[in-house]
PDB file of N, CA and C in Angstrom:
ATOM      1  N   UNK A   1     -23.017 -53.421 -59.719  1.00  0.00           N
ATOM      2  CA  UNK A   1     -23.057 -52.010 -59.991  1.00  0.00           C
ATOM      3  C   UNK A   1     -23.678 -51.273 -58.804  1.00  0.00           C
ATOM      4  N   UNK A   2     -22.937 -50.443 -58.025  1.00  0.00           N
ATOM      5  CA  UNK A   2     -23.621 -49.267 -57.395  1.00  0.00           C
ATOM      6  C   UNK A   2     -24.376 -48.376 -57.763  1.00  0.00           C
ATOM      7  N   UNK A   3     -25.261 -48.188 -56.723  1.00  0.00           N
ATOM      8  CA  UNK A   3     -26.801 -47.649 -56.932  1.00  0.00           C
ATOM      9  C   UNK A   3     -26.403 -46.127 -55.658  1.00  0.00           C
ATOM     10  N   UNK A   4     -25.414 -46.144 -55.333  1.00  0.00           N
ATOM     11  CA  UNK A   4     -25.538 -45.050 -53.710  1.00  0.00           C
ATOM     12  C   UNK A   4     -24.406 -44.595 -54.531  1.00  0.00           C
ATOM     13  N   UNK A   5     -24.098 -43.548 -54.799  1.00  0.00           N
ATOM     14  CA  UNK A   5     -22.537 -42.706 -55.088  1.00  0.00           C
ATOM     15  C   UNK A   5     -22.226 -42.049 -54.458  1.00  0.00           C
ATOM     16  N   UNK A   6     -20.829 -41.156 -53.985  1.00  0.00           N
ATOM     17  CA  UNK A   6     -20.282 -40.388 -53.803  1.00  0.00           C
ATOM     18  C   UNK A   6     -20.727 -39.108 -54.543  1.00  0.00           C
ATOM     19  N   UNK A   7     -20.684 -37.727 -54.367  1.00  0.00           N
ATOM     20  CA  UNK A   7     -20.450 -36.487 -55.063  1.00  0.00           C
ATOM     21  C   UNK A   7     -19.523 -37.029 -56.323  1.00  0.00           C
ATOM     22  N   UNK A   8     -18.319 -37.377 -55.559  1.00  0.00           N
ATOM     23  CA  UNK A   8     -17.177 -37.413 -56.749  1.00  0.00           C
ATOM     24  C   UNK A   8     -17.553 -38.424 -57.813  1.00  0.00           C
ATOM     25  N   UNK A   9     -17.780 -39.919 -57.255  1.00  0.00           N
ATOM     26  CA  UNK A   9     -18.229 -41.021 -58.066  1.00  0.00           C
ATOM     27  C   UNK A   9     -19.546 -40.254 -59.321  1.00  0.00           C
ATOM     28  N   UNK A  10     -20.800 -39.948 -58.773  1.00  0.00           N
ATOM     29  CA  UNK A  10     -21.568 -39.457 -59.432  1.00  0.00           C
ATOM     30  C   UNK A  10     -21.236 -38.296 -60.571  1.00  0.00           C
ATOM     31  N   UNK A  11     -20.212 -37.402 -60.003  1.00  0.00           N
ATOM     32  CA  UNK A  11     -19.869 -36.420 -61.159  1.00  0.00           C
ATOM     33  C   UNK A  11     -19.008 -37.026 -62.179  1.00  0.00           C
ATOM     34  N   UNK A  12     -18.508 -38.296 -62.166  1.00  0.00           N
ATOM     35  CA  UNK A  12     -17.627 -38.673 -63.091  1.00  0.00           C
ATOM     36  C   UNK A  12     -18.235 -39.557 -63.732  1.00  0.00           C
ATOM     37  N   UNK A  13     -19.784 -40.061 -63.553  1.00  0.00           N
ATOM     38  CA  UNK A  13     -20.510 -40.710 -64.286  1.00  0.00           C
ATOM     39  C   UNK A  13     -21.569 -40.301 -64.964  1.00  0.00           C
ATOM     40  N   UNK A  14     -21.976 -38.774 -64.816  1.00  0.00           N
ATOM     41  CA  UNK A  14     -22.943 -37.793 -64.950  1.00  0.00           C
ATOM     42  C   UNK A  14     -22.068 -36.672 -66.164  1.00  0.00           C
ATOM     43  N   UNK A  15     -20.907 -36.887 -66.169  1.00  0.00           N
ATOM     44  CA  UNK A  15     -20.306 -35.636 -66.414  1.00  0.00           C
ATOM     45  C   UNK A  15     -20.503 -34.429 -66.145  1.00  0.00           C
ATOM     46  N   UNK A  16     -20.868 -34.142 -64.835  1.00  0.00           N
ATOM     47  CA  UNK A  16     -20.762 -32.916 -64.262  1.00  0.00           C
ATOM     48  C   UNK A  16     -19.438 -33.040 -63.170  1.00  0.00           C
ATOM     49  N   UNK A  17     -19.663 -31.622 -62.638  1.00  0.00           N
ATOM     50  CA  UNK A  17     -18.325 -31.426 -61.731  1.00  0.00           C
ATOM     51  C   UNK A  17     -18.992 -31.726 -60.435  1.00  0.00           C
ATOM     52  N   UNK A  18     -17.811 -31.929 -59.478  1.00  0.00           N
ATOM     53  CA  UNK A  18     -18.792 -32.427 -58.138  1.00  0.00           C
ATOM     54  C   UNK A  18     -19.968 -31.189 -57.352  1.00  0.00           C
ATOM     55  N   UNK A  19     -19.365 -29.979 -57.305  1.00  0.00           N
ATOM     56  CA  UNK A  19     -19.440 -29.247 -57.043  1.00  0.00           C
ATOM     57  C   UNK A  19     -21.005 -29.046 -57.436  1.00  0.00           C
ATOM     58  N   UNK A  20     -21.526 -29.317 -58.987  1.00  0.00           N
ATOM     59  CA  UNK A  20     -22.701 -29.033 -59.585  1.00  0.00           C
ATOM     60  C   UNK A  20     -23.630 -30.126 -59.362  1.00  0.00           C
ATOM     61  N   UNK A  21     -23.075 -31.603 -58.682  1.00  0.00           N
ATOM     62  CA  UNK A  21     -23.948 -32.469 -58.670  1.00  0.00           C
ATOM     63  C   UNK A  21     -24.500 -32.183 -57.148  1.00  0.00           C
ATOM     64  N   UNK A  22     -23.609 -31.599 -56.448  1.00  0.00           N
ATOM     65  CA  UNK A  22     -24.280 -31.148 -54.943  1.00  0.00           C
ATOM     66  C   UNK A  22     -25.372 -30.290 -55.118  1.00  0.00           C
ATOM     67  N   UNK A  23     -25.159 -29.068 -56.070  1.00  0.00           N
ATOM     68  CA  UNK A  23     -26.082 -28.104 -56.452  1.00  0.00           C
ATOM     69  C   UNK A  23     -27.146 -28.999 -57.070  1.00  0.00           C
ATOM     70  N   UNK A  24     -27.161 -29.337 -57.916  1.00  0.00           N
ATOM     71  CA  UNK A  24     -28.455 -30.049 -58.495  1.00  0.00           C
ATOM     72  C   UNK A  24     -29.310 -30.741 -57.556  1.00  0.00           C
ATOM     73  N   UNK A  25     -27.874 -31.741 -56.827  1.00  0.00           N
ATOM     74  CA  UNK A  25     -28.990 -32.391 -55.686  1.00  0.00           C
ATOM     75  C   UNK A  25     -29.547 -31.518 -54.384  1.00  0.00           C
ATOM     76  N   UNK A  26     -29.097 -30.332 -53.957  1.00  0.00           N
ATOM     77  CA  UNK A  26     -29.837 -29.267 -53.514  1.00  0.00           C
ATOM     78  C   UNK A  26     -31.313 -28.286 -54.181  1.00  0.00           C
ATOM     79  N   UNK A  27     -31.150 -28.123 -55.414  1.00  0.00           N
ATOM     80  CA  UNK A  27     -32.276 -27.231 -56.056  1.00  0.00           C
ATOM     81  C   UNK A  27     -33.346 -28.948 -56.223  1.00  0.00           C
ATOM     82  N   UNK A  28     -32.967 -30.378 -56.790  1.00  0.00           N
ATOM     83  CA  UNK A  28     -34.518 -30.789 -57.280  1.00  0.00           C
ATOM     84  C   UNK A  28     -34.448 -31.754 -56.344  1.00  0.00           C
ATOM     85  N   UNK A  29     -33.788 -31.149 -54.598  1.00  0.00           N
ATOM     86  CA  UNK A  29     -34.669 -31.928 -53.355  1.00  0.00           C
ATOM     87  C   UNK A  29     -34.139 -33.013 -53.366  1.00  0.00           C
ATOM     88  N   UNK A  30     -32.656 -34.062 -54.228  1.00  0.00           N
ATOM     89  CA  UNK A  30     -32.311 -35.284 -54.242  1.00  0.00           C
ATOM     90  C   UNK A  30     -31.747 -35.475 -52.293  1.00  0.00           C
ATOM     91  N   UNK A  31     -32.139 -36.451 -51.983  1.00  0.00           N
ATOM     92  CA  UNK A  31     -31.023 -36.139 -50.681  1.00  0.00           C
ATOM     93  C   UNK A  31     -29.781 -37.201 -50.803  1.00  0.00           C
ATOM     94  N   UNK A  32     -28.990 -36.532 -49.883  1.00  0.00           N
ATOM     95  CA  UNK A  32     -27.453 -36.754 -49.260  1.00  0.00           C
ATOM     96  C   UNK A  32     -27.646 -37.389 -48.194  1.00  0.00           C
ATOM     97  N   UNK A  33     -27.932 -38.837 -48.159  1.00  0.00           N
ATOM     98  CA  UNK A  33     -27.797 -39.192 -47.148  1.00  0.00           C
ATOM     99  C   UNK A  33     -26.197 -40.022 -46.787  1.00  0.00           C
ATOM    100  N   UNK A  34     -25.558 -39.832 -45.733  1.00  0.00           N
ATOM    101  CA  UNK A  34     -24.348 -40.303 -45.363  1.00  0.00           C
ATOM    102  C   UNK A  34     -23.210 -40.159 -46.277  1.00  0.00           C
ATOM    103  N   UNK A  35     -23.711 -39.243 -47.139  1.00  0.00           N
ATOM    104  CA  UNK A  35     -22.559 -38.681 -48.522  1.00  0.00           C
ATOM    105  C   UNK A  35     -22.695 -39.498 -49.349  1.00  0.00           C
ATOM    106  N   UNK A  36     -24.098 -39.780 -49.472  1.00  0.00           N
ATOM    107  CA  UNK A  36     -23.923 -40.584 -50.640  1.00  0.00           C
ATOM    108  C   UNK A  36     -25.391 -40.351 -51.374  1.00  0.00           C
ATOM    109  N   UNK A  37     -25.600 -40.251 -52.474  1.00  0.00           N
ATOM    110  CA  UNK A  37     -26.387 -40.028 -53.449  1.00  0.00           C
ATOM    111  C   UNK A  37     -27.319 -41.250 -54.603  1.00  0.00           C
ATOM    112  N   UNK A  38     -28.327 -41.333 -54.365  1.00  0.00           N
ATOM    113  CA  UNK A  38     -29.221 -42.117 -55.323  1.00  0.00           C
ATOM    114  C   UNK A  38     -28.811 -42.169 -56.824  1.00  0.00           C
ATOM    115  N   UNK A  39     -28.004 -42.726 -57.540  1.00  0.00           N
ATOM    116  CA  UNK A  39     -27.897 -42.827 -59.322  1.00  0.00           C
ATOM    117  C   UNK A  39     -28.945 -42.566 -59.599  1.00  0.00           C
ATOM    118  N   UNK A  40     -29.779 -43.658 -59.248  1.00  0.00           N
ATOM    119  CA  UNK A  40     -31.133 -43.426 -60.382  1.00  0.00           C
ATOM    120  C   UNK A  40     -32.441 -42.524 -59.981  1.00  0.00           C
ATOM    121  N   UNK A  41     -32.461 -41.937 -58.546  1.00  0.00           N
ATOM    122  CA  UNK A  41     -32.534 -40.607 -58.461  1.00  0.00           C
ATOM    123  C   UNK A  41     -32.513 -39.339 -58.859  1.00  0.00           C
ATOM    124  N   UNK A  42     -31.146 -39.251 -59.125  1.00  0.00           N
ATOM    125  CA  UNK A  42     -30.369 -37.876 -59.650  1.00  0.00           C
ATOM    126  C   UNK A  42     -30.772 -38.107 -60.740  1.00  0.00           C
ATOM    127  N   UNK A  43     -29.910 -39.209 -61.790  1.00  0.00           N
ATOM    128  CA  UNK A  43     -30.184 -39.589 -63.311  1.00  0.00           C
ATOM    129  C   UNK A  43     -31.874 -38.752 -63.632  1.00  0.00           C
ATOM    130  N   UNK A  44     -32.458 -39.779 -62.986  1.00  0.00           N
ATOM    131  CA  UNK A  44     -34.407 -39.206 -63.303  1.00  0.00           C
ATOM    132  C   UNK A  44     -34.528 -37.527 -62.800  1.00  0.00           C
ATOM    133  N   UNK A  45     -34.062 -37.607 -62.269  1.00  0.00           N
ATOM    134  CA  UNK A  45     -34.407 -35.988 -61.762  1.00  0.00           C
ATOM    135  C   UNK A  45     -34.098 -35.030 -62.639  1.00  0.00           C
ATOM    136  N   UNK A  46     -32.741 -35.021 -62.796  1.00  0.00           N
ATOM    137  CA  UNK A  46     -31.836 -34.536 -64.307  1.00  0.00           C
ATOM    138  C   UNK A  46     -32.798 -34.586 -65.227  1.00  0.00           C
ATOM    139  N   UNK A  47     -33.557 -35.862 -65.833  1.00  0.00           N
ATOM    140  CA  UNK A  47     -34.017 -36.207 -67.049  1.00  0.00           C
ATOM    141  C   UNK A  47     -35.448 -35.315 -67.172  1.00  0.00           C
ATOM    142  N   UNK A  48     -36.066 -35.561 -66.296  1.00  0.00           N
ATOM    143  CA  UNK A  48     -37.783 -34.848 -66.167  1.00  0.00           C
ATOM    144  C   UNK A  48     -37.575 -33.212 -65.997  1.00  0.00           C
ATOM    145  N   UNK A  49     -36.025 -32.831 -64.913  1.00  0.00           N
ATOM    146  CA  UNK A  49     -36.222 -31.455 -64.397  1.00  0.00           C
ATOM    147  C   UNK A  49     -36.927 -30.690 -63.849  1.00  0.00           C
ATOM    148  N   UNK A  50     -37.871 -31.742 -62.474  1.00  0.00           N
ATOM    149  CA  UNK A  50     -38.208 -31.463 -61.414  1.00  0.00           C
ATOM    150  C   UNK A  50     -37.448 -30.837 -60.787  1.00  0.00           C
ATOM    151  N   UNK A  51     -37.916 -29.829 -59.816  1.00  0.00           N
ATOM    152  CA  UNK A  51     -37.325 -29.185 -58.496  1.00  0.00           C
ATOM    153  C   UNK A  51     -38.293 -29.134 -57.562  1.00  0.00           C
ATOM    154  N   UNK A  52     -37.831 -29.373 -56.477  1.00  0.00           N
ATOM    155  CA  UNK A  52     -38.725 -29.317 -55.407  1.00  0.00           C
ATOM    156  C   UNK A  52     -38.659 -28.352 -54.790  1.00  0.00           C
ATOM    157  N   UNK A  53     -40.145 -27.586 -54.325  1.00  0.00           N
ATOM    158  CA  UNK A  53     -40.009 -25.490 -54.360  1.00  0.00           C
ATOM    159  C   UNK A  53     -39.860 -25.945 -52.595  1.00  0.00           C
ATOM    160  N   UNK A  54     -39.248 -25.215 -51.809  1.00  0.00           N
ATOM    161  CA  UNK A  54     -38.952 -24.792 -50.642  1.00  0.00           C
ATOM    162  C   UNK A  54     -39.692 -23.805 -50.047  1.00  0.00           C
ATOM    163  N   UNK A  55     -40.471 -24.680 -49.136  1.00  0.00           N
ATOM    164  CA  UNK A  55     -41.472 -23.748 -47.975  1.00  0.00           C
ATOM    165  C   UNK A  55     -40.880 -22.105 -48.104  1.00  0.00           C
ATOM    166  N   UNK A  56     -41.612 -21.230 -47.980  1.00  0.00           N
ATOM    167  CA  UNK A  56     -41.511 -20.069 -47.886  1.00  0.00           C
ATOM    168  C   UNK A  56     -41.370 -19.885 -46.144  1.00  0.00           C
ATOM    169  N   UNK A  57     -39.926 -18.958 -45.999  1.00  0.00           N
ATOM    170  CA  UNK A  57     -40.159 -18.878 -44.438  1.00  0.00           C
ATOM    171  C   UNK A  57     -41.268 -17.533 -44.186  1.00  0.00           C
ATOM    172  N   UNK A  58     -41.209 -17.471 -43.185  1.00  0.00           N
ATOM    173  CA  UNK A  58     -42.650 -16.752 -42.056  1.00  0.00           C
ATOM    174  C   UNK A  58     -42.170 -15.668 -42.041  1.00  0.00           C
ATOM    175  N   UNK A  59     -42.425 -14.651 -42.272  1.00  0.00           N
ATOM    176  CA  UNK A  59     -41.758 -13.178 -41.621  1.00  0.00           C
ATOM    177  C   UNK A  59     -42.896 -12.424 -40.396  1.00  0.00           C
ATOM    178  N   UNK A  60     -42.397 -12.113 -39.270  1.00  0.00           N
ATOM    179  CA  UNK A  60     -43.687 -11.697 -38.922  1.00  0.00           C
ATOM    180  C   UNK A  60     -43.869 -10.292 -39.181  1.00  0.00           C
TER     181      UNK A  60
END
């Protein structure tokens, strides 16, 4: 069993659309590395509904 997915692979095992598993893995900080995505990552992330908050940029 694979543990690294695709967008596509992951949305068809998540039942989301690919489109929303990119978004998700953008808002709770999952990363994309080489197009490919952590299962049990995402899965846990999904489950708890952590997000990871994004540095505030600098204005001067």
């Amino acid at each position: 069993m694979a543990i690294h997915l695709t967008p596509t692979e992951l949305a068809r095992e998540s039942g989301l659309d690919r489109r929303d598993v990119i978004a998700k893995c953008m808002e709770m900080g999952v990363p994309i590395f080489q197009g490919r995505i952590d299962k049990t990552l995402f899965i846990a992330s999904l489950e708890s509904g952590v997000s990871v908050q994004q540095p505030a940029e600098a204005t001067a």
